[in-house]
C-alpha atoms as a PDB file:
ATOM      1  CA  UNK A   1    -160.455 -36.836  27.813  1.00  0.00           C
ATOM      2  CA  UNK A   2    -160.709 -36.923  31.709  1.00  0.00           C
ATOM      3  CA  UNK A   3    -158.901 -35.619  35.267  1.00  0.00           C
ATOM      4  CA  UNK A   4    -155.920 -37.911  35.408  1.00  0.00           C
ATOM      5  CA  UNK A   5    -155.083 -37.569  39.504  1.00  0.00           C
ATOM      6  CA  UNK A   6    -156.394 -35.153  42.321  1.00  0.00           C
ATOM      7  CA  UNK A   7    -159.313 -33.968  43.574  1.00  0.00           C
ATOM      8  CA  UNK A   8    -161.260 -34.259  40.233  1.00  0.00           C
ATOM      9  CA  UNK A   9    -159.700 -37.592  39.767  1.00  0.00           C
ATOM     10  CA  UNK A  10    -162.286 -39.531  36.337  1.00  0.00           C
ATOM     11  CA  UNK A  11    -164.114 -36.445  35.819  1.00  0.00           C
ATOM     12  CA  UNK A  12    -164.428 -36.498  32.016  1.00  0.00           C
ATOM     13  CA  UNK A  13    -163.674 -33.355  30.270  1.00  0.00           C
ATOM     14  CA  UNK A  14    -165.929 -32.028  27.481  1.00  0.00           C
ATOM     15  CA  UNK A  15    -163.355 -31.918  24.009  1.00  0.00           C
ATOM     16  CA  UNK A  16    -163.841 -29.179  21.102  1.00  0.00           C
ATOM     17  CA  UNK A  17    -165.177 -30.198  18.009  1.00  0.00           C
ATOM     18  CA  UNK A  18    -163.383 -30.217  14.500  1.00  0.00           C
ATOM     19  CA  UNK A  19    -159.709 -30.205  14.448  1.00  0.00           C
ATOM     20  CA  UNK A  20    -158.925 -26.886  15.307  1.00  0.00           C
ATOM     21  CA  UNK A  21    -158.098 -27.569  18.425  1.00  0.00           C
ATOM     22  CA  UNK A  22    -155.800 -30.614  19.511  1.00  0.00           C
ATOM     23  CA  UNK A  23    -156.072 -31.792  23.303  1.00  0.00           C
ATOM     24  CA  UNK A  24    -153.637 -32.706  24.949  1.00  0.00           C
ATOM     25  CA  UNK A  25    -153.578 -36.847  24.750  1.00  0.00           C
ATOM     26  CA  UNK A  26    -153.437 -38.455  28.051  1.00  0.00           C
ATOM     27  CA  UNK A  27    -151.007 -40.504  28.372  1.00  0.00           C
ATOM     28  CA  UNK A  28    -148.665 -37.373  27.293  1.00  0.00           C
ATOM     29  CA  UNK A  29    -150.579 -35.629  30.371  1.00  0.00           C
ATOM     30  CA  UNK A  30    -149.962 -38.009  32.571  1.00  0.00           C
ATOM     31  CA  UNK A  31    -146.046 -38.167  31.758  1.00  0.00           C
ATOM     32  CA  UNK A  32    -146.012 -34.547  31.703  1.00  0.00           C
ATOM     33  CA  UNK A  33    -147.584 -34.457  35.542  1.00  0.00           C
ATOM     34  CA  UNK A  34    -145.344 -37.434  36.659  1.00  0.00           C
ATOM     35  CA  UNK A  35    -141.837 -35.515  35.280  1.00  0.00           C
ATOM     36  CA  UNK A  36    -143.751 -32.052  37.348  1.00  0.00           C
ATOM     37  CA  UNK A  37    -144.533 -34.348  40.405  1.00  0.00           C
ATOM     38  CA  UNK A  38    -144.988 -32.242  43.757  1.00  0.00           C
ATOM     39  CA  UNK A  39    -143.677 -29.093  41.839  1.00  0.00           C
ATOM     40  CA  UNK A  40    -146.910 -28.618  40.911  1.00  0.00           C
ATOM     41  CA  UNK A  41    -148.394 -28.510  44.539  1.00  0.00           C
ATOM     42  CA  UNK A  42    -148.861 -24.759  45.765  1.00  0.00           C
ATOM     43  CA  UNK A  43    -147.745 -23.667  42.349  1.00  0.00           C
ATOM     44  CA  UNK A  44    -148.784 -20.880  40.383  1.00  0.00           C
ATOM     45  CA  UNK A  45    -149.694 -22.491  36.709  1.00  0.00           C
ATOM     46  CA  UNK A  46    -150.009 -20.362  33.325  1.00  0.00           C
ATOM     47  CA  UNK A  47    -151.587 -22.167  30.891  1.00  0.00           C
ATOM     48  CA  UNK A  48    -150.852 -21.180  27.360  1.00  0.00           C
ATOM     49  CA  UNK A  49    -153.061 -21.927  24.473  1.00  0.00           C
ATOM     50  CA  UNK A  50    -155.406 -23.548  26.661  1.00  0.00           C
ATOM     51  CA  UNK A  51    -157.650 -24.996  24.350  1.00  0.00           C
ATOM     52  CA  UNK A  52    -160.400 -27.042  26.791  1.00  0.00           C
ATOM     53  CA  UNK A  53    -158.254 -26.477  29.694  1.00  0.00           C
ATOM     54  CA  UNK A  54    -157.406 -29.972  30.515  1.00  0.00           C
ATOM     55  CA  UNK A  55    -153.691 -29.477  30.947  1.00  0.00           C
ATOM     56  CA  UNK A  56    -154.598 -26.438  33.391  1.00  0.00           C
ATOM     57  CA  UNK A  57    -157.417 -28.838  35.370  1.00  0.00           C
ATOM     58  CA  UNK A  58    -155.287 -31.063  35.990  1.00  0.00           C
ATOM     59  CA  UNK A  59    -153.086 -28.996  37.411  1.00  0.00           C
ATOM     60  CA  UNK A  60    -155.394 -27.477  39.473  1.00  0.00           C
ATOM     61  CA  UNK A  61    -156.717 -31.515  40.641  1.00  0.00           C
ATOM     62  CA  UNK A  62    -153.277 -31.859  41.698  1.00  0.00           C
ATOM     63  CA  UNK A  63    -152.860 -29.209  44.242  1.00  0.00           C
ATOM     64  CA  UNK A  64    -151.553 -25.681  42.263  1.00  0.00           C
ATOM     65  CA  UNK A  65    -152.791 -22.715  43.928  1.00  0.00           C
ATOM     66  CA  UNK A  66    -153.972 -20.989  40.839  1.00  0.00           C
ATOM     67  CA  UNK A  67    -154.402 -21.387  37.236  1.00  0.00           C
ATOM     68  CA  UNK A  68    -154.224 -18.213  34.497  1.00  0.00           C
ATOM     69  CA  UNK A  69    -155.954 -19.929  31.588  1.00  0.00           C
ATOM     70  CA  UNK A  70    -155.440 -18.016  28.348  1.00  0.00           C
ATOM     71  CA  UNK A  71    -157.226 -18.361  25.454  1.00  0.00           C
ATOM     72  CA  UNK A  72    -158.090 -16.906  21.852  1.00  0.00           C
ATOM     73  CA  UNK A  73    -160.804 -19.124  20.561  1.00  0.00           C
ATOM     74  CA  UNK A  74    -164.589 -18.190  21.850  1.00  0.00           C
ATOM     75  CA  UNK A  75    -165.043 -21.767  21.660  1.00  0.00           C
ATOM     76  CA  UNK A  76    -162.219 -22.691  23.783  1.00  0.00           C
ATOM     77  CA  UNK A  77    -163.199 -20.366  26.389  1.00  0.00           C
ATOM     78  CA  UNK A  78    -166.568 -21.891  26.533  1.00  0.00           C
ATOM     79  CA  UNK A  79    -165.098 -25.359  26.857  1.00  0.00           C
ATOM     80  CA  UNK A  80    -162.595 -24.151  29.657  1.00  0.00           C
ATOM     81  CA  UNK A  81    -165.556 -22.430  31.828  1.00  0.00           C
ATOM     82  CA  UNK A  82    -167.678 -25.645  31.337  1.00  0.00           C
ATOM     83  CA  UNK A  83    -164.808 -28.279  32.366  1.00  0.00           C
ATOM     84  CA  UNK A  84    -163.763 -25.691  35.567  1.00  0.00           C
ATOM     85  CA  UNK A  85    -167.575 -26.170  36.541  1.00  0.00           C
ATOM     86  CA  UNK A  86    -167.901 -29.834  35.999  1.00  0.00           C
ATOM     87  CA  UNK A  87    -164.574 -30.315  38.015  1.00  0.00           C
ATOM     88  CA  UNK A  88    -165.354 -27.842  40.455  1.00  0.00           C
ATOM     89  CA  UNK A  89    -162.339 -26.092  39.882  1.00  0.00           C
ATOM     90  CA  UNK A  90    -163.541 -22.430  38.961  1.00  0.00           C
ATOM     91  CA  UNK A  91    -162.708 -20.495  42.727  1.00  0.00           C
ATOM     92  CA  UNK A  92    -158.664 -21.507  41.809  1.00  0.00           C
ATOM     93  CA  UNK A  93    -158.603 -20.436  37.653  1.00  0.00           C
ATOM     94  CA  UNK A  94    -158.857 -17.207  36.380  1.00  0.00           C
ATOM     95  CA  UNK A  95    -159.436 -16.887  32.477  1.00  0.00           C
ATOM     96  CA  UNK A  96    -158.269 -14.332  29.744  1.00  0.00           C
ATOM     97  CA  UNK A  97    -159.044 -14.442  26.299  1.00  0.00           C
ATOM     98  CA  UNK A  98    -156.560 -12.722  24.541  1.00  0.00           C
ATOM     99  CA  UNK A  99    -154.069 -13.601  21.759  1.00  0.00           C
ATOM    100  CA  UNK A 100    -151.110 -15.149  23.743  1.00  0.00           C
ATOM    101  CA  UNK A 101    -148.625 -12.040  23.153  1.00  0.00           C
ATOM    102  CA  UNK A 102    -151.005  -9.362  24.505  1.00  0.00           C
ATOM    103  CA  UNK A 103    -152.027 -11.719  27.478  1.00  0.00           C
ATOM    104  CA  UNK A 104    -147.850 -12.173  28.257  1.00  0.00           C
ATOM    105  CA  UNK A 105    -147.979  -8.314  28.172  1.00  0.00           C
ATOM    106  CA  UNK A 106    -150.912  -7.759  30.383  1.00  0.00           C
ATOM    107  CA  UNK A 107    -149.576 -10.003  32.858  1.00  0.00           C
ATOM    108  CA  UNK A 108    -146.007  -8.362  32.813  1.00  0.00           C
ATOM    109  CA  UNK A 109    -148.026  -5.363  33.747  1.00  0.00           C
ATOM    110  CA  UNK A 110    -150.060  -6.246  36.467  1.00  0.00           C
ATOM    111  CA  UNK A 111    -146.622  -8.001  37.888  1.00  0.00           C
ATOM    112  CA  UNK A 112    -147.967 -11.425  37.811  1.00  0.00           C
ATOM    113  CA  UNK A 113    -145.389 -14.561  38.519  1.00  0.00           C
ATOM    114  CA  UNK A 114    -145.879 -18.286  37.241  1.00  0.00           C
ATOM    115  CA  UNK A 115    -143.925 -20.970  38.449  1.00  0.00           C
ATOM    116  CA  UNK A 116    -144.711 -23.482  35.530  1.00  0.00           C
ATOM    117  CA  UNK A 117    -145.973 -22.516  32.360  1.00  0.00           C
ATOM    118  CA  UNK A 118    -147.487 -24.512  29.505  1.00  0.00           C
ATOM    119  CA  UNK A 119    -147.519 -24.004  26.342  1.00  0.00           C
ATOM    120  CA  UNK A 120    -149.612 -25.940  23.171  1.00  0.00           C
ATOM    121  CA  UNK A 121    -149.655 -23.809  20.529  1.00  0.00           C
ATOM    122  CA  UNK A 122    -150.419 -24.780  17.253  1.00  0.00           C
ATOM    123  CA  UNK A 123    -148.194 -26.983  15.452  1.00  0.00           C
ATOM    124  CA  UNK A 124    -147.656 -25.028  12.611  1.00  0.00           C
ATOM    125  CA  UNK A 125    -146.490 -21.813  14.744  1.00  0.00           C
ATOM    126  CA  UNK A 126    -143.650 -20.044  12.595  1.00  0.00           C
ATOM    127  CA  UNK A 127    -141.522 -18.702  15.324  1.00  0.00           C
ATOM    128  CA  UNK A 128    -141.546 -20.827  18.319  1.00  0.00           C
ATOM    129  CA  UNK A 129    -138.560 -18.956  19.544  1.00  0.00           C
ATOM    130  CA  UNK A 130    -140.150 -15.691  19.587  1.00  0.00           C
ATOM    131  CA  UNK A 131    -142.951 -16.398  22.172  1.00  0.00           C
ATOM    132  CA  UNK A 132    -140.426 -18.264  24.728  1.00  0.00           C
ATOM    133  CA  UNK A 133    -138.601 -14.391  24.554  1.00  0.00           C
ATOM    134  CA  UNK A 134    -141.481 -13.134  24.932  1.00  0.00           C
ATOM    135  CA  UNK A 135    -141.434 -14.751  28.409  1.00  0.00           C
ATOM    136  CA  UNK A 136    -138.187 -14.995  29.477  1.00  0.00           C
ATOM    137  CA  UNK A 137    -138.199 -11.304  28.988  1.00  0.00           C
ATOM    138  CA  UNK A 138    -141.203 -10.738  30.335  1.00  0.00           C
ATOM    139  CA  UNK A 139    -140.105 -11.435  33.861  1.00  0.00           C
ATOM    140  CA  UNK A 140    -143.457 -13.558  34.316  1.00  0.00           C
ATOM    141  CA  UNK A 141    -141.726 -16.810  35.545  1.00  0.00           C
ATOM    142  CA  UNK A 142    -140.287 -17.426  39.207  1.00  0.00           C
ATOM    143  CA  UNK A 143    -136.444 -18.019  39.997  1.00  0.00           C
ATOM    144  CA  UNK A 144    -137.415 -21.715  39.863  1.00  0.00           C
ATOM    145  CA  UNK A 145    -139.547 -21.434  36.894  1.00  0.00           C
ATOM    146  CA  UNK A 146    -140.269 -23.521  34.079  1.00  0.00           C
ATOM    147  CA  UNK A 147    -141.755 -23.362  30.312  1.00  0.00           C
ATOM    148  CA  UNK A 148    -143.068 -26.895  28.806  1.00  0.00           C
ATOM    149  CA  UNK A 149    -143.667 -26.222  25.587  1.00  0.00           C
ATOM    150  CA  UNK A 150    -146.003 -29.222  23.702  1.00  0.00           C
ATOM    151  CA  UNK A 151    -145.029 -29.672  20.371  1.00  0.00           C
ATOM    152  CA  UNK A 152    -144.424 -31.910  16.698  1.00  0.00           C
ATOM    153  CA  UNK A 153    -141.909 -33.754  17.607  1.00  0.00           C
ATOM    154  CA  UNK A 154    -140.251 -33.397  13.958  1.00  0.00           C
ATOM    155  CA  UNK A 155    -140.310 -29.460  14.765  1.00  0.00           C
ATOM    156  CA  UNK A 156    -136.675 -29.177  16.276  1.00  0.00           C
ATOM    157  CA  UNK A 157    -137.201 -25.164  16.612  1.00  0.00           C
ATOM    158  CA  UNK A 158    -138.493 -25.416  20.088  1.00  0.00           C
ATOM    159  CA  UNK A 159    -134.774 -26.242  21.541  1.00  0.00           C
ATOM    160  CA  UNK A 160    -132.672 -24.086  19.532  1.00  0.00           C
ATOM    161  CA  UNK A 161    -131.086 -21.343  21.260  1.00  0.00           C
ATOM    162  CA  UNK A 162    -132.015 -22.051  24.735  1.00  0.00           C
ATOM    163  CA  UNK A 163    -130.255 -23.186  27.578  1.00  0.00           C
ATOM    164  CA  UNK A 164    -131.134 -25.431  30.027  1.00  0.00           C
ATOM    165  CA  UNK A 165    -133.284 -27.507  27.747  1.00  0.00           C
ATOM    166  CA  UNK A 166    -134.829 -30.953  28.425  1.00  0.00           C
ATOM    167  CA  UNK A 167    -136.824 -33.000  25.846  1.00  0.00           C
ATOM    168  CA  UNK A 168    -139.467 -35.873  26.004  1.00  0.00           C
ATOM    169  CA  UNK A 169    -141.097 -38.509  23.169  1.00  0.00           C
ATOM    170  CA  UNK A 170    -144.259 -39.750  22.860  1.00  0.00           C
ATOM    171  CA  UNK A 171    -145.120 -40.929  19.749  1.00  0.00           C
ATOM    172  CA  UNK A 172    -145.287 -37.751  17.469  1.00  0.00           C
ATOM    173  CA  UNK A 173    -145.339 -35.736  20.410  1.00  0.00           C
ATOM    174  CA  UNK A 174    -142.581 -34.138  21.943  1.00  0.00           C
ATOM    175  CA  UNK A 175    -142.518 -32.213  25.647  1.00  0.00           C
ATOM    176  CA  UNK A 176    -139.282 -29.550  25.776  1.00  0.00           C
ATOM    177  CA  UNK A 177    -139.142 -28.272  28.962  1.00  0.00           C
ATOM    178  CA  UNK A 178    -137.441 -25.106  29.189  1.00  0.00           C
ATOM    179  CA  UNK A 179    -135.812 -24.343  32.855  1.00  0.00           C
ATOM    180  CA  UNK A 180    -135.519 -20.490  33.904  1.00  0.00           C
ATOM    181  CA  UNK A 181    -131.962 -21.558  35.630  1.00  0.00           C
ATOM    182  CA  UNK A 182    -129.799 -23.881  35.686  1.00  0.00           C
END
């Protein structure tokens, strides 16, 4: 696991242990960051789910301005301080370890606006639909903003009942990309 592009450009990332947590592959990372392309400059990045924190690094690397990194695991938090301080990354990324719904409604509260948000929760998740509510109706995202959600590709729950909905293959992996217009 390493930087793709950017300013931390080869810096290999340290992965979790086990298989309770499932990084992000690379080659899905680096399709995901070509489809973003100069969106993600200047933007204002939420990572969901964070795991090591390799999705949110990168984006970071590639120019966005900030990074909210939230995470549940201990672990995972670990892992995300360590890879901010091997890529030198930590002045831009601000981390909360919470459950994902209380972090959405902390940051509703303090008013806090994403432009792209990523989400890799786990692939078992039994209501997909519920946390992409949770954020629409939040009023977390931008006018411009977007929700890529990472997911099985044989889960086909991640697209129902939303608008504006783009998907993306790779392998057994499957990138939806959720747009907050149209």
């Amino acid at each position: 696991m390493r930087v793709i592009a950017g300013y931390a450009r080869g810096t290999r990332l340290k992965a979790p242990k086990g298989t309770l947590v499932r990084p992000t592959a690379d080659k899905v990372k680096e399709a995901l960051f070509s489809i973003l392309g100069s969106r993600v400059i200047g933007a204002v990045f939420l990572d969901l789910y964070a795991g090591s924190g390799a999705v949110g690094i990168e984006a970071l690397s590639r120019g966005a301005e900030k990074v909210i990194f939230v995470e549940k695991q201990r672990n995972g938090i670990t892992l995300i301080r360590e890879n901010l301080q091997l890529t030198k990354l930590s002045e831009r990324a601000h981390i909360i370890n919470a459950d994902v719904t209380k972090a959405i409604l902390l940051l509703a509260r303090e008013e806090f606006k994403a432009d792209l948000v990523f989400l890799d929760p786990p692939y078992n998740i039994s209501d997909p639909g519920d946390i992409i509510n949770r954020l629409i109706k939040s009023d977390i995202l931008t006018g411009r903003g977007l929700i890529v959600v990472e997911h099985a590709y044989k889960n086909k729950l991640w697209s129902v009942a939303f608008e504006n909905v783009r998907q993306r293959k790779y392998g057994d992996t499957c990138l939806t990309f959720i747009s907050n217009t149209g």
